[in-house]
N, C-alpha and C. Protein backbone atom coordinates (compact mmCIF):
# COMPACT_ATOMS: atom_id res chain seq x y z
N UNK A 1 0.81 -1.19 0.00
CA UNK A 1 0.00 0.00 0.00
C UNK A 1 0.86 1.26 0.00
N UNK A 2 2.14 1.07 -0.27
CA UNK A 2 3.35 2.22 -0.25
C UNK A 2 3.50 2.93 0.70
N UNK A 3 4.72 3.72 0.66
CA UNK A 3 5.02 4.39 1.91
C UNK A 3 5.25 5.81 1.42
N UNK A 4 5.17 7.19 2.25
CA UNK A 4 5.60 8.33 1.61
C UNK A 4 6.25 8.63 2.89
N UNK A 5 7.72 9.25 2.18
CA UNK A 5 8.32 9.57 3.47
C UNK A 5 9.11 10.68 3.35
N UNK A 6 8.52 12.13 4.11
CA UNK A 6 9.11 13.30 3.99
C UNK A 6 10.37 13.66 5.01
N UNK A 7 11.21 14.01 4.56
CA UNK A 7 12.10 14.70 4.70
C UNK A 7 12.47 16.21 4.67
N UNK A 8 12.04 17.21 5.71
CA UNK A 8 12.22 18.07 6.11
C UNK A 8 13.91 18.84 5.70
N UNK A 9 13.78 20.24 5.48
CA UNK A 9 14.90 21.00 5.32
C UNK A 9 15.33 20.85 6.84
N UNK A 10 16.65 20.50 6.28
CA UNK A 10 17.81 20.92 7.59
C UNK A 10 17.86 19.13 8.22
N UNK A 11 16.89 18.54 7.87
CA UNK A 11 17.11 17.10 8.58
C UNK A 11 17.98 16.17 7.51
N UNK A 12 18.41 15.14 8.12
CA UNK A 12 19.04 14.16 7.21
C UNK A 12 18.34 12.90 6.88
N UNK A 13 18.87 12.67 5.43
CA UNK A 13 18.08 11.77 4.73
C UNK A 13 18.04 10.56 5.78
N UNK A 14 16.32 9.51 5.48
CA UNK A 14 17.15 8.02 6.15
C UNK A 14 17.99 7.45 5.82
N UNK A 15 18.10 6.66 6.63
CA UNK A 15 19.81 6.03 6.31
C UNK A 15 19.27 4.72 4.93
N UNK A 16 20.21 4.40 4.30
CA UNK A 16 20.23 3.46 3.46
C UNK A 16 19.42 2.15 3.61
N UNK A 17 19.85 1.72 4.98
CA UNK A 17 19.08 0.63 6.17
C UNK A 17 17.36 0.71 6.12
N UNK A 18 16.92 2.16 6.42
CA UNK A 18 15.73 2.40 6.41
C UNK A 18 14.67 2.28 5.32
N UNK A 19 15.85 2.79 4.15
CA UNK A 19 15.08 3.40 2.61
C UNK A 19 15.01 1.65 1.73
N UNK A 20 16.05 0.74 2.53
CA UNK A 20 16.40 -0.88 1.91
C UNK A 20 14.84 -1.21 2.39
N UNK A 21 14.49 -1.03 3.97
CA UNK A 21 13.06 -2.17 4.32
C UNK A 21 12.23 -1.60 4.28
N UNK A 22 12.22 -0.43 3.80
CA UNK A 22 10.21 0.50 2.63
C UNK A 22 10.75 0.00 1.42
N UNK A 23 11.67 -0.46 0.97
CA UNK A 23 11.56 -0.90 -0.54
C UNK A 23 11.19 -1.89 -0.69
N UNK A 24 11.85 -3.11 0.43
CA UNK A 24 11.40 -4.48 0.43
C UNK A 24 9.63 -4.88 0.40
N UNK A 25 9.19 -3.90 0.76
CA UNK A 25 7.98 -4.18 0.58
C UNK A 25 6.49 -3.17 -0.12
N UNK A 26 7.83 -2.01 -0.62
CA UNK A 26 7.08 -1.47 -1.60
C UNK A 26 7.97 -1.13 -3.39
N UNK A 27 7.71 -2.00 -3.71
CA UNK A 27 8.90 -2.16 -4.96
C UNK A 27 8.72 -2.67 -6.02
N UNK A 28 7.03 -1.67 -6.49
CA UNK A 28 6.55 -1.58 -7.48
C UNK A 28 7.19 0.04 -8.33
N UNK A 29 7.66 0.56 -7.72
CA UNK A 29 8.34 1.96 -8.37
C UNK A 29 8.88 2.93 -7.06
N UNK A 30 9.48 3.60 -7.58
CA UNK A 30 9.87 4.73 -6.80
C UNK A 30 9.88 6.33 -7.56
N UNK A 31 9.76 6.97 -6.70
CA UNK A 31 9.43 8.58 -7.12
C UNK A 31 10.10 9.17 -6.08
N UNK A 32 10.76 10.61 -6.72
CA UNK A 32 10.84 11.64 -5.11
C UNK A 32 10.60 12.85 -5.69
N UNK A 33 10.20 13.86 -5.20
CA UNK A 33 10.58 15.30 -5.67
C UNK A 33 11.49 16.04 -4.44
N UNK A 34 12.37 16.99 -4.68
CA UNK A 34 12.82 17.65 -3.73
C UNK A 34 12.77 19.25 -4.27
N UNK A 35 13.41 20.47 -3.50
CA UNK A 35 13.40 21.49 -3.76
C UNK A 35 14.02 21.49 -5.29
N UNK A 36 15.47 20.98 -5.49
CA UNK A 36 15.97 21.09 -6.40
C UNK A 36 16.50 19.73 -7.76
N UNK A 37 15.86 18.58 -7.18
CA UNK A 37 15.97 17.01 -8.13
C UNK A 37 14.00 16.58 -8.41
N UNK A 38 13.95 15.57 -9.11
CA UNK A 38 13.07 14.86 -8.90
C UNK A 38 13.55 13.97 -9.71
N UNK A 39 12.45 12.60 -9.37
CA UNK A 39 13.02 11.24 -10.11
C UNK A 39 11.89 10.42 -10.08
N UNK A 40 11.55 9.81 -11.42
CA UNK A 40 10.98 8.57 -11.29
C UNK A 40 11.26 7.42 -11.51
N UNK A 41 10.92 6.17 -11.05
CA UNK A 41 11.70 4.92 -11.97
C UNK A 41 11.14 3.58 -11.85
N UNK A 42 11.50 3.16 -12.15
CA UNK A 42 11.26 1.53 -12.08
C UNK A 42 12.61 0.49 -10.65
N UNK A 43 13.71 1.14 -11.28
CA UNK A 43 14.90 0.58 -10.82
C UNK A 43 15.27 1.43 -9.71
N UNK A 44 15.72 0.33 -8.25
CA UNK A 44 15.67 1.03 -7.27
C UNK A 44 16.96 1.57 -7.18
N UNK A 45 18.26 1.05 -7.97
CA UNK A 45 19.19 1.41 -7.54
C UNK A 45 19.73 3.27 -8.45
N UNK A 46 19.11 3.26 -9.89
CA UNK A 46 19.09 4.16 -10.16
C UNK A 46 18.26 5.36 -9.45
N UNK A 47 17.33 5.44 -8.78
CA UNK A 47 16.57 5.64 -7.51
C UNK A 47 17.50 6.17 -6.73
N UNK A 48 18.19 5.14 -5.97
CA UNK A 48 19.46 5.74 -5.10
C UNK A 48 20.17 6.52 -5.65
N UNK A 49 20.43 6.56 -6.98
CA UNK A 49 21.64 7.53 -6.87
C UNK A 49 21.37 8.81 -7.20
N UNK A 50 20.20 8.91 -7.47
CA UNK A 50 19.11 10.34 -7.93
C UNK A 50 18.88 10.76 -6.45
N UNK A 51 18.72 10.15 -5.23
CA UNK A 51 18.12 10.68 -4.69
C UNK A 51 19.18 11.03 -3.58
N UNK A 52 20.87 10.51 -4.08
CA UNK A 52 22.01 10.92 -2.65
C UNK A 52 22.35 12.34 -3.04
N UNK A 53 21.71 12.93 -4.46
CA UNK A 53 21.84 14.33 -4.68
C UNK A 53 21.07 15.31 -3.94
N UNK A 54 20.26 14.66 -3.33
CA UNK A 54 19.51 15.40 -2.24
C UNK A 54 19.71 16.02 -1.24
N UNK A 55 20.23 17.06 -1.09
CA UNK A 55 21.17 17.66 0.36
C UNK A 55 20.17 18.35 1.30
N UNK A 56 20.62 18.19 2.50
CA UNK A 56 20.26 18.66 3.80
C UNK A 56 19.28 19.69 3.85
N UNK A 57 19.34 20.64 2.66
CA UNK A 57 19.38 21.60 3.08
C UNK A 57 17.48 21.93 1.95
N UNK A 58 17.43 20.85 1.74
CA UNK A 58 16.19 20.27 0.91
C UNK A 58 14.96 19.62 1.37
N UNK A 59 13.88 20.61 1.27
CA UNK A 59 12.78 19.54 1.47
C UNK A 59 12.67 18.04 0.33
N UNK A 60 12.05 16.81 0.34
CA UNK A 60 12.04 16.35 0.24
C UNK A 60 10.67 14.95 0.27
N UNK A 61 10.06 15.23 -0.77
CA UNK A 61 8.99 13.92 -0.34
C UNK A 61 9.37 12.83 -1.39
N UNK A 62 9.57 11.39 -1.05
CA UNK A 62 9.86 10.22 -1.13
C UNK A 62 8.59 9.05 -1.29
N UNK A 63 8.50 8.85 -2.47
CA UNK A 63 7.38 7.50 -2.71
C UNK A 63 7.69 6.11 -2.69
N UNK A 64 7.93 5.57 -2.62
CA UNK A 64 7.84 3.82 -2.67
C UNK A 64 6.24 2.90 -3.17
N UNK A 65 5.99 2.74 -4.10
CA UNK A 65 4.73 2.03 -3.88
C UNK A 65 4.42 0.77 -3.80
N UNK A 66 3.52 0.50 -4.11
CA UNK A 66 3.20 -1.00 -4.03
C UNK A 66 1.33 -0.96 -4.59
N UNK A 67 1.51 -1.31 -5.82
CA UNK A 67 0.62 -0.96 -6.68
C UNK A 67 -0.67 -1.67 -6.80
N UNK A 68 -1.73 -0.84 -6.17
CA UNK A 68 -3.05 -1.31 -6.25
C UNK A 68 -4.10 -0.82 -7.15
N UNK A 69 -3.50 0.46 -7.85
CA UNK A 69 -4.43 0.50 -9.01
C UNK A 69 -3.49 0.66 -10.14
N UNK A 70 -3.82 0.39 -11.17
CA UNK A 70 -2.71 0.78 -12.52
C UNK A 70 -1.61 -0.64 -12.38
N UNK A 71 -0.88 -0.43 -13.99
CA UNK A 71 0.01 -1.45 -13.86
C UNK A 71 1.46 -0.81 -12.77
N UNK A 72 2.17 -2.16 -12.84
CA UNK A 72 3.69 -1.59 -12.65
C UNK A 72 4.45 -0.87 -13.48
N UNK A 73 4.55 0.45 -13.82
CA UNK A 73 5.07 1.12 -14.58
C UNK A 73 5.38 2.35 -14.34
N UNK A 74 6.25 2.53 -14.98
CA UNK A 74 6.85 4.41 -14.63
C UNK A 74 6.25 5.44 -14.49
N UNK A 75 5.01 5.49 -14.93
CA UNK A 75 4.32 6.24 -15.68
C UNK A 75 3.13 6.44 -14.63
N UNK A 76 3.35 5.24 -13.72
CA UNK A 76 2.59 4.93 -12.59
C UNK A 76 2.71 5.04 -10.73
N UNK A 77 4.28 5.92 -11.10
CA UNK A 77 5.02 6.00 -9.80
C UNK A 77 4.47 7.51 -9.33
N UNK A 78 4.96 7.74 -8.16
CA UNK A 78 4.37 9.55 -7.43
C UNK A 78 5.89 9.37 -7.36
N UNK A 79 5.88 10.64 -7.47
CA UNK A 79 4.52 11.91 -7.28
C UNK A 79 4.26 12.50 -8.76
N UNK A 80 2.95 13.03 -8.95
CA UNK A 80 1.87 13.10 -10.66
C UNK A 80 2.57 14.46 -10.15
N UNK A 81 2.81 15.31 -11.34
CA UNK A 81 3.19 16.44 -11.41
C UNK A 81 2.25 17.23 -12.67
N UNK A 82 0.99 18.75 -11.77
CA UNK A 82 0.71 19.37 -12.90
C UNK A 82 1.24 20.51 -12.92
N UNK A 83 1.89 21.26 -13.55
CA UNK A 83 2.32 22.74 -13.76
C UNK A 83 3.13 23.02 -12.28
N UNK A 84 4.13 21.82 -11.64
CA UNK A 84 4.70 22.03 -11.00
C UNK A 84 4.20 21.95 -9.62
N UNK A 85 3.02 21.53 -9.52
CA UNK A 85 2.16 20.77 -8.49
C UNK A 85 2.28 19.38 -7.92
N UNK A 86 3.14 18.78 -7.25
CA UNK A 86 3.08 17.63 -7.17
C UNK A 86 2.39 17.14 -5.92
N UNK A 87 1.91 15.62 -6.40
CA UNK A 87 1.10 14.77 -5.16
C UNK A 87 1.49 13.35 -4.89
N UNK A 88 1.43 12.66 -4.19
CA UNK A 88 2.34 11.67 -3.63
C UNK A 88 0.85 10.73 -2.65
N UNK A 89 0.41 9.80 -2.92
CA UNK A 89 -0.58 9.17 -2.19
C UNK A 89 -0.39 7.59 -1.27
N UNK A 90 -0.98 7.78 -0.30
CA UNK A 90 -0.61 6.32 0.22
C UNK A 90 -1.90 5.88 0.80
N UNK A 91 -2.61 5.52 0.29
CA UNK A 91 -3.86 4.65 0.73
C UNK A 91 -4.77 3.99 -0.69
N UNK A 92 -5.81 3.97 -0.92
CA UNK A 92 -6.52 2.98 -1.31
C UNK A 92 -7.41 4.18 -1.52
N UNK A 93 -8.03 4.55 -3.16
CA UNK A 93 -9.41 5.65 -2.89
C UNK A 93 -10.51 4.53 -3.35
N UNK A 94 -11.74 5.29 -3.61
CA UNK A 94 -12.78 4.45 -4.03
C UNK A 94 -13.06 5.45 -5.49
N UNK A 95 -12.05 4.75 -6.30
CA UNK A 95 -11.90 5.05 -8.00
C UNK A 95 -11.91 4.02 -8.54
N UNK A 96 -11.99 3.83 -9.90
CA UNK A 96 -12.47 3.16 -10.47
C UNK A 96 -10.90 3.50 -11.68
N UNK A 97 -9.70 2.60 -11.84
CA UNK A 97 -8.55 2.85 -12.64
C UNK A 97 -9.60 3.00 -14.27
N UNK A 98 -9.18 4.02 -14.90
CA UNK A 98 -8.99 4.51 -16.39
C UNK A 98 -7.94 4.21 -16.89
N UNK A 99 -7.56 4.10 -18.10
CA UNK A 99 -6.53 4.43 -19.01
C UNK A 99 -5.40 3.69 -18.42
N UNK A 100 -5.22 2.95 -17.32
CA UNK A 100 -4.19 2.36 -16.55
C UNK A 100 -3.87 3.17 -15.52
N UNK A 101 -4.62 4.39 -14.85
CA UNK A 101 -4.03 5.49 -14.50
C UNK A 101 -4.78 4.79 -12.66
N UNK A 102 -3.55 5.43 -11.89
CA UNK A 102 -3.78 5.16 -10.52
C UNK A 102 -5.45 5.44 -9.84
N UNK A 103 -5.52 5.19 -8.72
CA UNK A 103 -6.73 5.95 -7.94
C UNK A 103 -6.15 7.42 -8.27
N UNK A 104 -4.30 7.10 -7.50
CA UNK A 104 -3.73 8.18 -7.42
C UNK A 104 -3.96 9.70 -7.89
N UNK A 105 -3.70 9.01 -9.03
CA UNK A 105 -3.08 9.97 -10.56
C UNK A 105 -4.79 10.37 -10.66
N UNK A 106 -5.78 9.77 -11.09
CA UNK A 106 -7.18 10.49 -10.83
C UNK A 106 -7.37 11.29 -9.85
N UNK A 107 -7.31 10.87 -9.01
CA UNK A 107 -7.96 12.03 -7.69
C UNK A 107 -7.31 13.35 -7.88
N UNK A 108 -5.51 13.22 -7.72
CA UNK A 108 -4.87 14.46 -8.25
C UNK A 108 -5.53 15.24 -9.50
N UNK A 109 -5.38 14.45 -10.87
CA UNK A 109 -5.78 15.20 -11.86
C UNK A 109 -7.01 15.95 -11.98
N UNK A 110 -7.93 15.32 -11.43
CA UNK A 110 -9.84 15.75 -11.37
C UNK A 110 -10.14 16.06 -10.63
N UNK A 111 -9.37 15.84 -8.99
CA UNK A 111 -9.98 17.19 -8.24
C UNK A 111 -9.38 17.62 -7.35
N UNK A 112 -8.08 17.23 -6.95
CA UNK A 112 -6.91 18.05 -6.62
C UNK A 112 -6.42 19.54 -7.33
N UNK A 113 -5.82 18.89 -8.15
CA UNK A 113 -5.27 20.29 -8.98
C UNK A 113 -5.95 21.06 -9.82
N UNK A 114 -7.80 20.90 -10.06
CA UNK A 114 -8.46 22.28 -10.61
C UNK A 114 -8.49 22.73 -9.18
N UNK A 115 -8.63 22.42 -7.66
CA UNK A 115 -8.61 23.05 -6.74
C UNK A 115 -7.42 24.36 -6.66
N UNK A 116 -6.61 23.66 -6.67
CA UNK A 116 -5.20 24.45 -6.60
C UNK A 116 -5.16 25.34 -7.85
N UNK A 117 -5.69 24.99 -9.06
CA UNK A 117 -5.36 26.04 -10.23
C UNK A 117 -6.76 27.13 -9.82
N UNK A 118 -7.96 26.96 -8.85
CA UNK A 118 -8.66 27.84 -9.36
C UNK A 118 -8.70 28.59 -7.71
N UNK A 119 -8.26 27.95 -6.74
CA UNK A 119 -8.47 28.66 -5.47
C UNK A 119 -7.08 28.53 -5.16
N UNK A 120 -5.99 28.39 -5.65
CA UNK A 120 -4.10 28.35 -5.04
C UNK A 120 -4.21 27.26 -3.99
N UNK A 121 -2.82 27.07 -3.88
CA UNK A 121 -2.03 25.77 -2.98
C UNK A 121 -2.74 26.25 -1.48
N UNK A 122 -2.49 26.95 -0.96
CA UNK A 122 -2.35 27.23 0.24
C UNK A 122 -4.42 27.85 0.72
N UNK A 123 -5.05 28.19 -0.34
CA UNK A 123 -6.30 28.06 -0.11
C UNK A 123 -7.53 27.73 0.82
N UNK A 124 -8.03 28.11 1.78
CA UNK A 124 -8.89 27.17 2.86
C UNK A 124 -9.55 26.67 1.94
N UNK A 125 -9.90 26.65 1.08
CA UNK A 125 -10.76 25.34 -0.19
C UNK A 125 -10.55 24.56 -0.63
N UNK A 126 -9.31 24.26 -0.94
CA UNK A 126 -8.09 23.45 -1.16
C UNK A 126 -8.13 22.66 -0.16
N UNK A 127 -7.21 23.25 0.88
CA UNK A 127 -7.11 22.48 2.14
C UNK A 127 -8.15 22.00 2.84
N UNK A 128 -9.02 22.15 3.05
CA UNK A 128 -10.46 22.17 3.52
C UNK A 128 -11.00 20.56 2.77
N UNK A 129 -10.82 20.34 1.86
CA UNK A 129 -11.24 19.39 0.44
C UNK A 129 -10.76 18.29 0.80
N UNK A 130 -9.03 18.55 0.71
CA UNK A 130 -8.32 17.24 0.55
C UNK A 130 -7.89 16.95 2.00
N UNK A 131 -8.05 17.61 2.98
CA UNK A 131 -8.52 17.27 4.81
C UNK A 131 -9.38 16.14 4.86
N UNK A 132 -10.80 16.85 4.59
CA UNK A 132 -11.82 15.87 4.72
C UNK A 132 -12.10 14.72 3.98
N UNK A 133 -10.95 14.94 2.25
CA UNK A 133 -11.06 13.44 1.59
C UNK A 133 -10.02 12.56 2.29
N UNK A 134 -9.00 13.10 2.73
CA UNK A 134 -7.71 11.72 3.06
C UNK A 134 -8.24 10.87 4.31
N UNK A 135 -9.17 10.87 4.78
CA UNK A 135 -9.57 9.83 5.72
C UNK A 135 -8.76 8.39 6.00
N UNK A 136 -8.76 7.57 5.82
CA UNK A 136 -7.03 6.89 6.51
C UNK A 136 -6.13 7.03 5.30
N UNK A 137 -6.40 7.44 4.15
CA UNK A 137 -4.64 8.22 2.88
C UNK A 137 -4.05 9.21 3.77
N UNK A 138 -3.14 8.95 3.53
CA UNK A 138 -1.81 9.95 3.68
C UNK A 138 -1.70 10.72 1.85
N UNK A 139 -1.74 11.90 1.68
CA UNK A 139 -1.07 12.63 0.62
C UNK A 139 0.28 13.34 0.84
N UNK A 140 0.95 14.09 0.36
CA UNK A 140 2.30 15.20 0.15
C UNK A 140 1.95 15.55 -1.05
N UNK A 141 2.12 16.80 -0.86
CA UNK A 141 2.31 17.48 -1.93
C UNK A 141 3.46 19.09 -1.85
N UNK A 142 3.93 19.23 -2.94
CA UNK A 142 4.97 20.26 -2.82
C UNK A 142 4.45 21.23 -4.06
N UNK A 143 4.78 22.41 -3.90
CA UNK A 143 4.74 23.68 -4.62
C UNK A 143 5.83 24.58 -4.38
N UNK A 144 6.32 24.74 -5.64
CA UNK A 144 7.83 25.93 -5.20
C UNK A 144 8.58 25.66 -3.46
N UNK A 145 8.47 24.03 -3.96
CA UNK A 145 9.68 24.07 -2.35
C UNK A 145 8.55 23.76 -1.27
N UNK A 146 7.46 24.60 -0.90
CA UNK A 146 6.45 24.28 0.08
C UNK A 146 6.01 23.17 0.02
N UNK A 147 6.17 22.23 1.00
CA UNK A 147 5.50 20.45 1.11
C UNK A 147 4.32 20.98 2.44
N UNK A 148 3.02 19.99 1.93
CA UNK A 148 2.14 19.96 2.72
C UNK A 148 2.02 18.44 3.29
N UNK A 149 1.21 18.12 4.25
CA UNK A 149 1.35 16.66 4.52
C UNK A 149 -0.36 16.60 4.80
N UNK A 150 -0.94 15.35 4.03
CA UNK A 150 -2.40 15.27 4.75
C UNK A 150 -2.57 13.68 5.49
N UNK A 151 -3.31 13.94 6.63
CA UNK A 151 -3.16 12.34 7.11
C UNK A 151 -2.32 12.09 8.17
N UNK A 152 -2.54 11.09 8.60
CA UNK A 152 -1.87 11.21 9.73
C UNK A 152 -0.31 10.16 9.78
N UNK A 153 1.10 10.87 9.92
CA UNK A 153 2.20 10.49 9.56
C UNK A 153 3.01 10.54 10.80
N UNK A 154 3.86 9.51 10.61
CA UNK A 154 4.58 8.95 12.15
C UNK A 154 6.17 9.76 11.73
N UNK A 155 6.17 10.12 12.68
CA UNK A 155 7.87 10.95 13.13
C UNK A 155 9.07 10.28 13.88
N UNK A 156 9.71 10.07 13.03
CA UNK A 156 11.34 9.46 13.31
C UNK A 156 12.78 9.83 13.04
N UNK A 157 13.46 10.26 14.10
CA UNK A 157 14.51 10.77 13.68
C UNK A 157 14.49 12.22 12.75
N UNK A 158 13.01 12.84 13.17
CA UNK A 158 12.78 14.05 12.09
C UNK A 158 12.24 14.07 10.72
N UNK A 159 11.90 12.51 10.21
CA UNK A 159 11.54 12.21 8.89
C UNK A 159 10.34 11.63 9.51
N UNK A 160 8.85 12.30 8.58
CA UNK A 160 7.92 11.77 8.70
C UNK A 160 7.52 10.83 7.49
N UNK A 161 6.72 9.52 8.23
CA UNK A 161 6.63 8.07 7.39
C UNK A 161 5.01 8.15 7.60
N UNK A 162 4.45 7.82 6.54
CA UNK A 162 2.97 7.46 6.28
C UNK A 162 2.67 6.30 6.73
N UNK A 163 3.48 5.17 7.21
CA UNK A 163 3.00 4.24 7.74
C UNK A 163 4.14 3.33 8.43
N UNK A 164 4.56 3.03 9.28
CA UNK A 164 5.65 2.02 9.77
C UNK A 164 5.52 0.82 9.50
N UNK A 165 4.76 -0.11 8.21
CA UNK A 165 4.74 -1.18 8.15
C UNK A 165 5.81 -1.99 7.71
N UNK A 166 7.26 -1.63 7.37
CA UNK A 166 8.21 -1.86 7.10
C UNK A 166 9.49 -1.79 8.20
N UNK A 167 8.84 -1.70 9.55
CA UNK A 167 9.89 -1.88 10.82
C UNK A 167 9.66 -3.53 11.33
């Protein structure tokens, strides 16, 4: 059911150890965006090396999935990016997959981001929306550097995890 795991400016990445047992059991793709990289992929190790460019000094949200709607494919990893909007999901919606396309990648496209294009990121309409939809999902999303978190996410070592099912 994947994991999203943010990484705060000024904190340090998890360790290798950590990022090895969310893969082991979500390692249908990987995604990250940060202030200044992003990456998608299939392959975890190319993954790693996209993502040790990531410095300290960088916010950071981190996908792992484990794919319940859509195939296994690239095309199918978070975070969906529109006009520099990105979203990152970890739960299960009640969608119906199109085109091969996630719950994910729907919810973002159709009613995430006309939110954000017609009331802005930071919006009480916006926020207000995707509050009351993430009911047990976890989302992230980033805008110019700003990461939001919806849902409720566990804190370790300064990096918040959408779910600890990989300890």
């Amino acid at each position: 059911m994947c994991c999203i795991i943010y990484k705060p400016k000024g904190v340090q990445m998890p360790t290798l150890d950590t990022l090895n047992k969310v893969q082991r059991i979500n390692h249908h793709g990987y995604g990250f965006v940060s202030s200044k990289h992003r990456c998608k992929t299939m392959d975890y190790q190319k993954f790693l090396v996209h993502l040790s460019k990531v410095g300290i000094e960088e916010e950071c949200i981190i996908h792992m999935r484990w794919a319940t709607h859509g195939s296994k494919c690239r095309k199918n990893c978070h975070p969906f990016v529109e006009n520099g909007v990105y979203f990152a999901h970890n739960g299960v919606l009640p969608i119906q997959s199109v085109n091969d396309m996630t719950d994910s990648e729907i919810f973002f496209r159709s009613q995430v981001y006309p939110l954000v294009e017609r009331y802005g990121y930071e919006s009480e309409v916006t926020e207000s929306f995707i509050s009351a939809t993430a009911g047990s999902s976890r989302f992230a999303m980033m805008y110019r550097g700003k990461v939001k978190l919806y849902g409720n996410y566990m804190k370790l070592n300064g990096v918040y995890y959408s779910n600890l099912r990989w300890l």
